[in-house]
C-alpha atoms as a PDB file:
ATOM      1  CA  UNK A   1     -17.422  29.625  20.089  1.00  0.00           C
ATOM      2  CA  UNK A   2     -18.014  29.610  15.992  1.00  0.00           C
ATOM      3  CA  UNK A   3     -20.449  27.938  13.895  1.00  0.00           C
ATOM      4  CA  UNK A   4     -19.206  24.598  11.468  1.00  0.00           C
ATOM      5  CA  UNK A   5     -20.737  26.837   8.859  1.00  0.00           C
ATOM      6  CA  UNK A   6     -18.463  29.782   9.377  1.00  0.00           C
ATOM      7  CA  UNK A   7     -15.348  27.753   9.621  1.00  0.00           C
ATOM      8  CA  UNK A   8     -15.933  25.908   6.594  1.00  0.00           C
ATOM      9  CA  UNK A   9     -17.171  29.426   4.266  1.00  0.00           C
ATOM     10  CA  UNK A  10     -13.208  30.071   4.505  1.00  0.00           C
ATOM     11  CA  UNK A  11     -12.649  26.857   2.265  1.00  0.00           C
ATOM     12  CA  UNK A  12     -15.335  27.125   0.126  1.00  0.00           C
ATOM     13  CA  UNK A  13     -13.357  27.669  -2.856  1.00  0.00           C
ATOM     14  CA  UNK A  14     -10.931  26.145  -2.371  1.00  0.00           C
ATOM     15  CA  UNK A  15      -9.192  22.916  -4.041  1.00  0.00           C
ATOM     16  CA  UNK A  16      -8.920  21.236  -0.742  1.00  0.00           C
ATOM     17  CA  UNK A  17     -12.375  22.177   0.588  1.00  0.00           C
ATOM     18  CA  UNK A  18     -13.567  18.504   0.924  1.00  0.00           C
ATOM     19  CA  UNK A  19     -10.064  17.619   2.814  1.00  0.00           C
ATOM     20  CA  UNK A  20     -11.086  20.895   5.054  1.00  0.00           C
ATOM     21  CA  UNK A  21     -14.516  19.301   5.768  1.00  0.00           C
ATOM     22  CA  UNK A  22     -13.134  15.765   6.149  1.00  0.00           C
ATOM     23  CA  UNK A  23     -10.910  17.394   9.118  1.00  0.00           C
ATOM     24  CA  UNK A  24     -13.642  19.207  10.926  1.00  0.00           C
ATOM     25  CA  UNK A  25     -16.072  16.188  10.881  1.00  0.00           C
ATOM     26  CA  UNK A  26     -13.463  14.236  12.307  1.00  0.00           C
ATOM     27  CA  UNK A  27     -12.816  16.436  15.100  1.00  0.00           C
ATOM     28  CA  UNK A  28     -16.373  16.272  16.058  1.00  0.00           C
ATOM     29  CA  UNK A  29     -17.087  12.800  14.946  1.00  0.00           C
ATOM     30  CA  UNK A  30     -19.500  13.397  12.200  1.00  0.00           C
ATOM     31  CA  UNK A  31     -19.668  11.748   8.672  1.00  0.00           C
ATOM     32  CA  UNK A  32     -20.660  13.129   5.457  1.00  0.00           C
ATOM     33  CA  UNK A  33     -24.134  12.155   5.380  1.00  0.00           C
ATOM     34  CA  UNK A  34     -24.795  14.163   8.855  1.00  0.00           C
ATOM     35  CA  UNK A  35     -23.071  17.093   6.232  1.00  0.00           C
ATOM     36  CA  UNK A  36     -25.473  16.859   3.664  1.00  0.00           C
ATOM     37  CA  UNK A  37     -28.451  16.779   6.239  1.00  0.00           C
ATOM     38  CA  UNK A  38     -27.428  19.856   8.400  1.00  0.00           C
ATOM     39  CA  UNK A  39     -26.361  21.658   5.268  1.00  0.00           C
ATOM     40  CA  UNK A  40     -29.288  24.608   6.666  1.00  0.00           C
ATOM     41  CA  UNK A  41     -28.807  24.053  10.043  1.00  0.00           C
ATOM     42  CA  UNK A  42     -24.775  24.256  10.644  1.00  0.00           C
ATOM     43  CA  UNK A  43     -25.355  27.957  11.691  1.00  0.00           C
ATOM     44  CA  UNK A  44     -26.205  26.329  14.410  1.00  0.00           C
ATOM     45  CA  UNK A  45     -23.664  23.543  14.986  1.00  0.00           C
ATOM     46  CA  UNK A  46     -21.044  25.598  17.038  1.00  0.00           C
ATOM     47  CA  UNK A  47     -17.598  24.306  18.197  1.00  0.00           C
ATOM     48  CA  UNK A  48     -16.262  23.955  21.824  1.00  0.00           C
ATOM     49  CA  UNK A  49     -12.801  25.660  22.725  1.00  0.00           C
ATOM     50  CA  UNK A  50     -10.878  22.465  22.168  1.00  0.00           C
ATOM     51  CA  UNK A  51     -12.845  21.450  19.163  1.00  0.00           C
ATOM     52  CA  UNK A  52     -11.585  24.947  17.427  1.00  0.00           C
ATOM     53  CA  UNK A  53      -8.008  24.429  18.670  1.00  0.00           C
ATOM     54  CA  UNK A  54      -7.385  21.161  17.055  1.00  0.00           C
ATOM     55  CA  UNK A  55      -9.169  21.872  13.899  1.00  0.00           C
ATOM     56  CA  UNK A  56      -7.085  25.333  13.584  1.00  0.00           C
ATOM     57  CA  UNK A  57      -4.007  23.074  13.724  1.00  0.00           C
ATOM     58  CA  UNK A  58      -4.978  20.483  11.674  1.00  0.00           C
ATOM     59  CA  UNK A  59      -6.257  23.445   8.957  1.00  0.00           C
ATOM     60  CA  UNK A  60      -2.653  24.624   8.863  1.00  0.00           C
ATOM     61  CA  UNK A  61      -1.007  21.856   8.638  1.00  0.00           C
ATOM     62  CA  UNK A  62      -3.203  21.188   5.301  1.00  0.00           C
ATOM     63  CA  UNK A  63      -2.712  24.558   4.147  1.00  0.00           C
ATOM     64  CA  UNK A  64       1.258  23.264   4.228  1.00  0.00           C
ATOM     65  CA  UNK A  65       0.355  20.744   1.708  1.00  0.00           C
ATOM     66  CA  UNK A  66       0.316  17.786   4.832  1.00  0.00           C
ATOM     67  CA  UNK A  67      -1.732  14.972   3.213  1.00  0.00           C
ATOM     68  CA  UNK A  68      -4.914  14.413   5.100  1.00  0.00           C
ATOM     69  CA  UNK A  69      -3.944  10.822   5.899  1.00  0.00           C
ATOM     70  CA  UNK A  70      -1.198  11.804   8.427  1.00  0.00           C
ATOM     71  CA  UNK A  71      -3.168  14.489   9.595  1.00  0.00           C
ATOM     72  CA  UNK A  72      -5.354  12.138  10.933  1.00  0.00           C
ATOM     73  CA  UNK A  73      -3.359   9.556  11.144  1.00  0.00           C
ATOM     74  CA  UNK A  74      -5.138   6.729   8.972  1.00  0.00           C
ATOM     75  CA  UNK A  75      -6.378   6.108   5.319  1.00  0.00           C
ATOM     76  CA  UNK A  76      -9.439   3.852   4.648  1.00  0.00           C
ATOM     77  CA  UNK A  77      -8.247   0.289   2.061  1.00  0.00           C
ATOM     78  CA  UNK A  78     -10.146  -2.225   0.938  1.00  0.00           C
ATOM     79  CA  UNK A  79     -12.978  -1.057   3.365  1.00  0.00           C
ATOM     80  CA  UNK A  80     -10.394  -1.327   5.864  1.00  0.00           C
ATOM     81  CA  UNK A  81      -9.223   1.322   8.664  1.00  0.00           C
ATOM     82  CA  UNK A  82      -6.026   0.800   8.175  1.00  0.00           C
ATOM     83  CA  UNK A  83      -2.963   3.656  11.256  1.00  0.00           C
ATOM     84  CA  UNK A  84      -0.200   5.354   8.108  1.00  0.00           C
ATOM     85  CA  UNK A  85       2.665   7.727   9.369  1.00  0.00           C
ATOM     86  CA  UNK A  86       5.249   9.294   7.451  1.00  0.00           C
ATOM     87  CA  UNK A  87       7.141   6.139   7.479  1.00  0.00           C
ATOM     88  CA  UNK A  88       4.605   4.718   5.073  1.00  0.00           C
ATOM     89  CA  UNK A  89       3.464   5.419   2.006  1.00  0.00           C
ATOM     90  CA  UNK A  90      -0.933   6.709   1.495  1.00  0.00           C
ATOM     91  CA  UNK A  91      -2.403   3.765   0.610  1.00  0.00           C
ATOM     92  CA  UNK A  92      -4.372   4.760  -3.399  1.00  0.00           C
ATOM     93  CA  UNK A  93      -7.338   3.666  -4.444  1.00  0.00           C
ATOM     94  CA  UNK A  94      -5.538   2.539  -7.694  1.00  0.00           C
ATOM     95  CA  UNK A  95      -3.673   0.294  -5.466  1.00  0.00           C
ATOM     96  CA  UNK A  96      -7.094  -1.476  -4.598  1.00  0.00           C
ATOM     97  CA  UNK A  97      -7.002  -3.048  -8.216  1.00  0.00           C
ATOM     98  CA  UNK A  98      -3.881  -4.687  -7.556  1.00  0.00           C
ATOM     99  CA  UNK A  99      -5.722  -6.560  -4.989  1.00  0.00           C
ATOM    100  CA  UNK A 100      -8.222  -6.955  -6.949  1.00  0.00           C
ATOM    101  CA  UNK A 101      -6.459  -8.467  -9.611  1.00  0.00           C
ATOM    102  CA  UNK A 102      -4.396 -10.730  -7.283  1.00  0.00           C
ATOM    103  CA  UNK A 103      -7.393 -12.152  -5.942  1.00  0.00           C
ATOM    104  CA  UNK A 104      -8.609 -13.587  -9.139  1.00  0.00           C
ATOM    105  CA  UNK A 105      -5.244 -15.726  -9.045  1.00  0.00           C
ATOM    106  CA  UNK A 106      -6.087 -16.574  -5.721  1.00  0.00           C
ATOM    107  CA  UNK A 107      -9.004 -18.941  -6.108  1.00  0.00           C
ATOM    108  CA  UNK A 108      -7.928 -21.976  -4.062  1.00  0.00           C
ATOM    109  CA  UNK A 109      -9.211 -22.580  -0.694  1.00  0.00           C
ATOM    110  CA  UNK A 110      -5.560 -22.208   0.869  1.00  0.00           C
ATOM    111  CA  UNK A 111      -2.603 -21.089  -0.854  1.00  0.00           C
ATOM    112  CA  UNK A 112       0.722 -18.802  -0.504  1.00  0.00           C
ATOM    113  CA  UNK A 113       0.592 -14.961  -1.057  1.00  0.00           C
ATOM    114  CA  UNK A 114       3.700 -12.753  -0.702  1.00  0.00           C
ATOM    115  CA  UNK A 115       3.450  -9.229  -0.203  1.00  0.00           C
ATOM    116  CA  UNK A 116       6.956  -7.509  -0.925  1.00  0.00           C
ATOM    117  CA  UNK A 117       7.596  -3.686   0.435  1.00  0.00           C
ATOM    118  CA  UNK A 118       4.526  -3.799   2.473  1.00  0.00           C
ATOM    119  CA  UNK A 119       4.370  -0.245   3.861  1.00  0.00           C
ATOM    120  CA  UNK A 120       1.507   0.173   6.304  1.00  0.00           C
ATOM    121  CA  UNK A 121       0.843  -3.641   5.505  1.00  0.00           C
ATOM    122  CA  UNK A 122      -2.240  -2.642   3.174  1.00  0.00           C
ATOM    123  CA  UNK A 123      -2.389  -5.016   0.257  1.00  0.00           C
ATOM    124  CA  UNK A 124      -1.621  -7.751   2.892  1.00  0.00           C
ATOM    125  CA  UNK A 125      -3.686  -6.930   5.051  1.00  0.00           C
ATOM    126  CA  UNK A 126      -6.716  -6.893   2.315  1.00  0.00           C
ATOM    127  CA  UNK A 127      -5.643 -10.605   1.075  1.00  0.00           C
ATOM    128  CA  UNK A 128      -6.340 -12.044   3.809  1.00  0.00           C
ATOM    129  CA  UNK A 129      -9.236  -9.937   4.548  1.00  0.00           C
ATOM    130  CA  UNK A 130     -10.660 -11.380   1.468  1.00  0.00           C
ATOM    131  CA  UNK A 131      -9.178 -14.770   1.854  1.00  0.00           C
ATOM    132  CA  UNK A 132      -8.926 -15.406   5.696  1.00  0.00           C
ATOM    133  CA  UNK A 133      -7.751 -19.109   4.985  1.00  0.00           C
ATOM    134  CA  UNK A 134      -4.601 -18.103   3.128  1.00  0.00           C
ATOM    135  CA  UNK A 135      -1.209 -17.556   4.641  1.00  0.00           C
ATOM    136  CA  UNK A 136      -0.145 -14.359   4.395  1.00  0.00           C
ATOM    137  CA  UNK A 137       3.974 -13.387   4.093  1.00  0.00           C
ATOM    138  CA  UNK A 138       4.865  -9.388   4.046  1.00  0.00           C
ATOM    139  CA  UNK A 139       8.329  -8.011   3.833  1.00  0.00           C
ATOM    140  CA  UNK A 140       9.409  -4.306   4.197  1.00  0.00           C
ATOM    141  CA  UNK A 141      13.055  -3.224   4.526  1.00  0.00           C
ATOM    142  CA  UNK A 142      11.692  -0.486   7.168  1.00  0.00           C
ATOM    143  CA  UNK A 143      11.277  -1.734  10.146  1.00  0.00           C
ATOM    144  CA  UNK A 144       9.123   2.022  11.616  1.00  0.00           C
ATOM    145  CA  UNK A 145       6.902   0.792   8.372  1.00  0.00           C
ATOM    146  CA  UNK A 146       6.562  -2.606   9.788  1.00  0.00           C
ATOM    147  CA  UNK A 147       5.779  -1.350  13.256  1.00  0.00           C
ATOM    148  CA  UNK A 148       2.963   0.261  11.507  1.00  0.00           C
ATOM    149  CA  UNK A 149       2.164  -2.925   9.680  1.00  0.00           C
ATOM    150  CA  UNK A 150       2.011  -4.912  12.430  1.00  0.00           C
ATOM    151  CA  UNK A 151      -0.482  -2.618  14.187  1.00  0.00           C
ATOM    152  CA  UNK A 152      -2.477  -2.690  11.961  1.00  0.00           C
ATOM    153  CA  UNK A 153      -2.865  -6.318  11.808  1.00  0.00           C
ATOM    154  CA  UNK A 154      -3.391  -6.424  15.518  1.00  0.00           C
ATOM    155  CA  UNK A 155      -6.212  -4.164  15.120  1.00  0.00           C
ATOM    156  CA  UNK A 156      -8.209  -5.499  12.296  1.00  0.00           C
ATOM    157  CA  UNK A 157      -7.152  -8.818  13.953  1.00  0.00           C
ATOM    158  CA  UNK A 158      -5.346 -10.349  11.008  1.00  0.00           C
ATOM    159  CA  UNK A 159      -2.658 -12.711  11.371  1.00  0.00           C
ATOM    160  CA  UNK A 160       0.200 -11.891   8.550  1.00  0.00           C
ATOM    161  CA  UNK A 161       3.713 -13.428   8.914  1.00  0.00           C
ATOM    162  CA  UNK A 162       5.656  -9.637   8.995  1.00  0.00           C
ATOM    163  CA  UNK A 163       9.156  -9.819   7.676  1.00  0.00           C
ATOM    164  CA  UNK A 164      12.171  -7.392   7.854  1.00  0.00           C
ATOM    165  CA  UNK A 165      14.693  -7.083   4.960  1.00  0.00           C
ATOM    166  CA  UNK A 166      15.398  -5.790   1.138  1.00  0.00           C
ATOM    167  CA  UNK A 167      13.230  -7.576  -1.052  1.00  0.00           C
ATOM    168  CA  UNK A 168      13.761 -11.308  -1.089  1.00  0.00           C
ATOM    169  CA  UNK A 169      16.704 -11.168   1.199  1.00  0.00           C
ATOM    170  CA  UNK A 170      14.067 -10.921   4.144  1.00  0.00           C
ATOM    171  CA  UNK A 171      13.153 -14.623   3.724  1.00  0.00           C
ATOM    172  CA  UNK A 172      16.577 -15.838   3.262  1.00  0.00           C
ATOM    173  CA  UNK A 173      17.851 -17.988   6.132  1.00  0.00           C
ATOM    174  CA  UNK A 174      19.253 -15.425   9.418  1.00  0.00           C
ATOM    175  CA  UNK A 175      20.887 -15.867  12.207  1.00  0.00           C
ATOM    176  CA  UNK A 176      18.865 -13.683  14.222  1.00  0.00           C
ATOM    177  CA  UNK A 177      15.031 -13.260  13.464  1.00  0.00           C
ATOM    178  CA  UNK A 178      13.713  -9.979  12.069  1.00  0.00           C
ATOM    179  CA  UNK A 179      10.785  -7.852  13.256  1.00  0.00           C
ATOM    180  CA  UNK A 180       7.988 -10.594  13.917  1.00  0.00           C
ATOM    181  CA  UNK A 181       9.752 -13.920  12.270  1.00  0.00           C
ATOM    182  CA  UNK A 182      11.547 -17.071  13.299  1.00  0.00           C
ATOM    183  CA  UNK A 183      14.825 -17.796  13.522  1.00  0.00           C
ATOM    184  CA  UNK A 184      16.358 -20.355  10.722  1.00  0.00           C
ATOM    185  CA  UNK A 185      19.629 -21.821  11.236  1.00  0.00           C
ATOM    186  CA  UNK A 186      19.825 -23.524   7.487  1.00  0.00           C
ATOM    187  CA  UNK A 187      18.148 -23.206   4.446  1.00  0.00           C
ATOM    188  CA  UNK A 188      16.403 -26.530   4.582  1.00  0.00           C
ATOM    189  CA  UNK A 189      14.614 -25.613   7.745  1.00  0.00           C
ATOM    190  CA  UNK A 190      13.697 -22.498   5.805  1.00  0.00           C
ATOM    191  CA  UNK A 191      12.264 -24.305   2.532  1.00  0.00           C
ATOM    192  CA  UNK A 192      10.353 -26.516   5.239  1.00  0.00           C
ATOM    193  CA  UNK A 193       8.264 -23.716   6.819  1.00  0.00           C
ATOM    194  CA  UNK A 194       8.240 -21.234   4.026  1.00  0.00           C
ATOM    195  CA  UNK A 195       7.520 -23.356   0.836  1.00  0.00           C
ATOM    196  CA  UNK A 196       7.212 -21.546  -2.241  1.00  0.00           C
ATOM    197  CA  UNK A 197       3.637 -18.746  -2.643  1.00  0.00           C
ATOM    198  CA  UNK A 198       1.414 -19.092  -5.165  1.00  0.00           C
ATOM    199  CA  UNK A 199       0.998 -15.548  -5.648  1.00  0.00           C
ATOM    200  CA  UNK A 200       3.627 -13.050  -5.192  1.00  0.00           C
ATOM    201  CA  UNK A 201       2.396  -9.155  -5.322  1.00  0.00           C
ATOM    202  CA  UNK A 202       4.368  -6.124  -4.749  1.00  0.00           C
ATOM    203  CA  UNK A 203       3.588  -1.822  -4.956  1.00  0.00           C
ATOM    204  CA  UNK A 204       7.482  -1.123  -4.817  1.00  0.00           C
ATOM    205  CA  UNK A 205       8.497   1.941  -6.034  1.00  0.00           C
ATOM    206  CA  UNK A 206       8.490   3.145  -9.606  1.00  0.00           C
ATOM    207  CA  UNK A 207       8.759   6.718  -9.752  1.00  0.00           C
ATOM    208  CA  UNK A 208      12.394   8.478 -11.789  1.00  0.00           C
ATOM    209  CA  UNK A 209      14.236   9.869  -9.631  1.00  0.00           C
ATOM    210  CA  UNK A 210      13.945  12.858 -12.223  1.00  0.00           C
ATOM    211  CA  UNK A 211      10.258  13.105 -12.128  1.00  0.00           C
ATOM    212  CA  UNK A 212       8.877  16.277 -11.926  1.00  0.00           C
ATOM    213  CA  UNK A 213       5.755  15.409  -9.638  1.00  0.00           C
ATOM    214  CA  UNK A 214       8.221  14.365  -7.102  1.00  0.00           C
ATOM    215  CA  UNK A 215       8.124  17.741  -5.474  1.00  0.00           C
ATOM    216  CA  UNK A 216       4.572  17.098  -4.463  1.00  0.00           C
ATOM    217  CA  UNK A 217       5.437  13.965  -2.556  1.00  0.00           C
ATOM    218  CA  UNK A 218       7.650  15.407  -0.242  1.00  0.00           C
ATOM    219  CA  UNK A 219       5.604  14.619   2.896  1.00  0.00           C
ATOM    220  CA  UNK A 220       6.146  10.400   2.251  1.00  0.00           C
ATOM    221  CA  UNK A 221       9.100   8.305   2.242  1.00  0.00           C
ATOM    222  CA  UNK A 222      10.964   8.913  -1.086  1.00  0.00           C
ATOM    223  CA  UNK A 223      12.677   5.117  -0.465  1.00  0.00           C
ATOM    224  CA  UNK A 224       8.989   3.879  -1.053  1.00  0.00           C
ATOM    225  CA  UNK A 225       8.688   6.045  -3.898  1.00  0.00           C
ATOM    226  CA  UNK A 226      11.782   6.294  -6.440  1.00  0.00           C
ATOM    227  CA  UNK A 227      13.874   4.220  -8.204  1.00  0.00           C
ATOM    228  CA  UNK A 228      17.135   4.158  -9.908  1.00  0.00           C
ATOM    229  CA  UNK A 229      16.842   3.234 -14.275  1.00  0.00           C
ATOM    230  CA  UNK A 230      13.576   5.522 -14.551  1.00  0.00           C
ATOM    231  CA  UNK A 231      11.925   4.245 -12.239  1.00  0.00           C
ATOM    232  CA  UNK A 232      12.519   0.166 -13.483  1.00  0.00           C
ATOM    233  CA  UNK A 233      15.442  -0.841 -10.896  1.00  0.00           C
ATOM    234  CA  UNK A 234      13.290  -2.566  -8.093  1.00  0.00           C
ATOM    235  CA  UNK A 235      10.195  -3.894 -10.903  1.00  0.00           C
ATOM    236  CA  UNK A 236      13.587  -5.523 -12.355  1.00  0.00           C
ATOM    237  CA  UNK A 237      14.810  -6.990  -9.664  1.00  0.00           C
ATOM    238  CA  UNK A 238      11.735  -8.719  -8.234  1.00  0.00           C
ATOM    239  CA  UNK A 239      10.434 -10.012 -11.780  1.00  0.00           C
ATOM    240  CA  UNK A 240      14.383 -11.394 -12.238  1.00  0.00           C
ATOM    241  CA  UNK A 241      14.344 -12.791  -8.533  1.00  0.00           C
ATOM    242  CA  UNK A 242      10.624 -13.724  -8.237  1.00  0.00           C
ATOM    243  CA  UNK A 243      10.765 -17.448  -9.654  1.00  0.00           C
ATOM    244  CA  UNK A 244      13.012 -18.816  -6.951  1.00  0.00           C
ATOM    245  CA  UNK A 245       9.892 -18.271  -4.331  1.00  0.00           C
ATOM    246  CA  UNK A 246       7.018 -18.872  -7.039  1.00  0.00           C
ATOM    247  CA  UNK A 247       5.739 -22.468  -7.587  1.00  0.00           C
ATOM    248  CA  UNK A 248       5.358 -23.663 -10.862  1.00  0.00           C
ATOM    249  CA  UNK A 249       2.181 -22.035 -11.905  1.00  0.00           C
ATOM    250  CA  UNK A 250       2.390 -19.113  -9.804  1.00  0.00           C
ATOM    251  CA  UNK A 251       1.853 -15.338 -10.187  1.00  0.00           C
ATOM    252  CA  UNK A 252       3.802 -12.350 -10.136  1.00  0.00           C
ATOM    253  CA  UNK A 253       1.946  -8.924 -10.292  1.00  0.00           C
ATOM    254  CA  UNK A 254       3.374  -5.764  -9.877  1.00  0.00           C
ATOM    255  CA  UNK A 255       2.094  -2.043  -9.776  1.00  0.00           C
ATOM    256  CA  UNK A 256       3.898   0.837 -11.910  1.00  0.00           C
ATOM    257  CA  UNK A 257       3.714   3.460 -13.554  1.00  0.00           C
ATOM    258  CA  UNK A 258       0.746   4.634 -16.300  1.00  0.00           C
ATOM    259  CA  UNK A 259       3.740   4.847 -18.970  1.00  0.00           C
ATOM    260  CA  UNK A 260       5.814   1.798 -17.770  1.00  0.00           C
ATOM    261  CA  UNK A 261       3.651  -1.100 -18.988  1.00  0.00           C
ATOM    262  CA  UNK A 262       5.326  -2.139 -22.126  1.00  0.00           C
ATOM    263  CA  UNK A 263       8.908  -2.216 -20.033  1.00  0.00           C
ATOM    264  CA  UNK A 264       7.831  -4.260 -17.636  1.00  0.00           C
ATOM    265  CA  UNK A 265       5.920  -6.419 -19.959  1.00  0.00           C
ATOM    266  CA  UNK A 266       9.598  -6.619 -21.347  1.00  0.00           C
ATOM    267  CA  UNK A 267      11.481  -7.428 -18.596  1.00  0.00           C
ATOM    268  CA  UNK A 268       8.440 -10.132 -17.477  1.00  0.00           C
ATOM    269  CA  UNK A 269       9.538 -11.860 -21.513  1.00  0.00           C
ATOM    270  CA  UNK A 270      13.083 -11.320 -21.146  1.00  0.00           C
ATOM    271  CA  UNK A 271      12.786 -13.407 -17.704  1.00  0.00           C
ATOM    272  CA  UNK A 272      10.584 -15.834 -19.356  1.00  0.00           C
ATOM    273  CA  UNK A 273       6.900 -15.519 -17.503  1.00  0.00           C
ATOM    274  CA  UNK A 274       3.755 -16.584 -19.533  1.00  0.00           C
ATOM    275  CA  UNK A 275       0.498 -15.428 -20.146  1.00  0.00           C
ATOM    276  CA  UNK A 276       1.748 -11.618 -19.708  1.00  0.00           C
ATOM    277  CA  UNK A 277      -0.976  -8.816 -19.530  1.00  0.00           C
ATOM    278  CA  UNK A 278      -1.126  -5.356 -18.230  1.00  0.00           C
ATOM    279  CA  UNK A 279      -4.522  -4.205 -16.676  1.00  0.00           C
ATOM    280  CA  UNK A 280      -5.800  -0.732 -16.080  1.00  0.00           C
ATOM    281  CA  UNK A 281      -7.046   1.039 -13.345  1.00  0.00           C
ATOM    282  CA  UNK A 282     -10.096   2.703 -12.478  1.00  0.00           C
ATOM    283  CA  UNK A 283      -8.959   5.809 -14.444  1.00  0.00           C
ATOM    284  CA  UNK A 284      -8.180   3.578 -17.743  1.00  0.00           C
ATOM    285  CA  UNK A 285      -4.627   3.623 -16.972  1.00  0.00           C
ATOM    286  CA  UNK A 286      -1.836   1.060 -17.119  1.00  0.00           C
ATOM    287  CA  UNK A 287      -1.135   0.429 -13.248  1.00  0.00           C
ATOM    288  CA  UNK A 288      -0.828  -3.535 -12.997  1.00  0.00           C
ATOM    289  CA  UNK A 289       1.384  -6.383 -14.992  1.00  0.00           C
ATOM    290  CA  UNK A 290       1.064  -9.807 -14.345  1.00  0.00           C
ATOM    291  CA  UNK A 291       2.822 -13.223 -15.108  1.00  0.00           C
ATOM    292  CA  UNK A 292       3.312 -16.607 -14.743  1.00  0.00           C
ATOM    293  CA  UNK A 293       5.496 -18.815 -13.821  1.00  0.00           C
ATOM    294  CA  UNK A 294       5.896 -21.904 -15.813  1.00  0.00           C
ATOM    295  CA  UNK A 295       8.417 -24.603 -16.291  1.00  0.00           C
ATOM    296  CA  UNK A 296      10.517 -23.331 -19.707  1.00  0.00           C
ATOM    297  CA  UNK A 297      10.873 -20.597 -17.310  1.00  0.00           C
ATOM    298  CA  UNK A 298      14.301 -19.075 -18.184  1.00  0.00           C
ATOM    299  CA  UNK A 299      16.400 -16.612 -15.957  1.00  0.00           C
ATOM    300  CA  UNK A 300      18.111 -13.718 -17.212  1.00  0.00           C
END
């Protein structure tokens, strides 16, 4: 046997100590607040055999720089408990404003929302958390990262349409349906059950592929991560593709990079969009652009 306490005194200094303690209490199925209460007591609090064994492993696979999410399997969004695996990205906190923001645009009783590159289905999952009488579309090129998506959904009991394919190209007619969708023989049959979203949202990636914080981010899926043209290639492609699944009206916001905003501001004017704005985050940087989509809209 050994004490919490004694376990925990090797992590004490250091810089993932809180990680260290988030691992043990989830071996033993404790929370933070029974932490702060047994603070004196955890002399005390010893661990079984078993209990040691898994939190040894788990220790060393954080001492290896694993993120604590796929340690233990899931990452808490939007107040939500949401299963992530190395075949989708952490969800962020930062990424919680982008919901945020999108909500404000979706102020309707029903509407559209599109959720492009998906990942472990978070920001989809948290619309329609928030707005249970919206319909939901996600799309992720991955189909192991919609497996994960759709779990998700089935567990929080959340009905999003789940979509496999590059970008758009997922909600183009098929001739054989994807992971979780119908099958469409012609485009009108397509328009007729899929009629342009009111809100179209995406986290795709936006990292150069020359950035030197990459080698930190080993342990997630680089596809979800980089992009070709520093970082603008995907952000380009949606904002140029976007209006052909937006109604008249309708909103595009994306998540980037803290020094991207001014691009994509640029690329949201080149393609025409109005009303464009880039909002901060929680830590006062740029993280979200938005647009509209208006009649004089003009393609590029």
């Amino acid at each position: 046997m050994r004490s919490v306490l004694a376990l925990l005194a090797n992590w004490q200094d250091h810089p993932q100590r809180r990680d260290a303690e988030d691992l043990v209490l989830h071996v033993i199925r404790r929370d933070r607040l029974w932490l702060r209460m047994q603070k004196d007591s955890l002399i005390q609090q010893t661990l079984t055999t078993d209990e040691l064994s898994l939190i040894n492993a788990h220790l060393q696979r954080l001492a290896k720089g694993e993120p604590l999410a796929y340690i233990l399997g899931s990452q808490e969004f939007w107040s939500l408990q949401l299963k992530v695996t190395v075949d989708t990205l952490i969800p962020r906190p930062d990424t919680e404003r982008l919901v945020e923001l999108a909500l404000e645009k979706m102020n309707n009783a029903q509407g559209r929302a599109l959720d492009l590159g998906t990942g472990s289905g978070a920001i989809a999952l948290a619309l329609k958390h928030s707005r249970p009488a919206w319909e939901i579309t996600a799309v992720d090129q991955s189909p192991d990262a919609l497996a994960v998506a759709h779990c998700n959904g089935a567990e929080l009991g959340l009905t999003i349409h789940w979509r496999q394919g590059n970008w758009f190209e997922a909600l183009r007619p098929v001739s054989e349906s994807g992971f979780g969708s119908r099958c469409y023989s012609d485009s009108e049959s397509f328009r007729a059950e899929f009629p342009r979203f009111d809100v179209i949202v995406s986290n795709p990636p936006y990292i150069d592929e020359q950035d030197e914080h990459l080698p930190d981010l080993t342990h997630e899926p680089l596809s979800a991560l980089v992009a070709a043209d520093h970082g603008l290639a995907d952000l380009h492609r949606i904002i140029a593709e976007a209006p052909d699944w937006l109604v008249i009206g309708g909103w595009l916001l994306l998540e980037h990079g803290h020094d991207q905003g001014a691009a994509v501001r640029s690329l949201l004017s080149q393609c025409g969009y109005a009303a464009i704005e880039t909002l901060q985050d929680y830590g006062g940087n740029d993280r979200v652009s938005r647009g509209r989509y208006d009649d004089n809209h003009a393609r590029v």
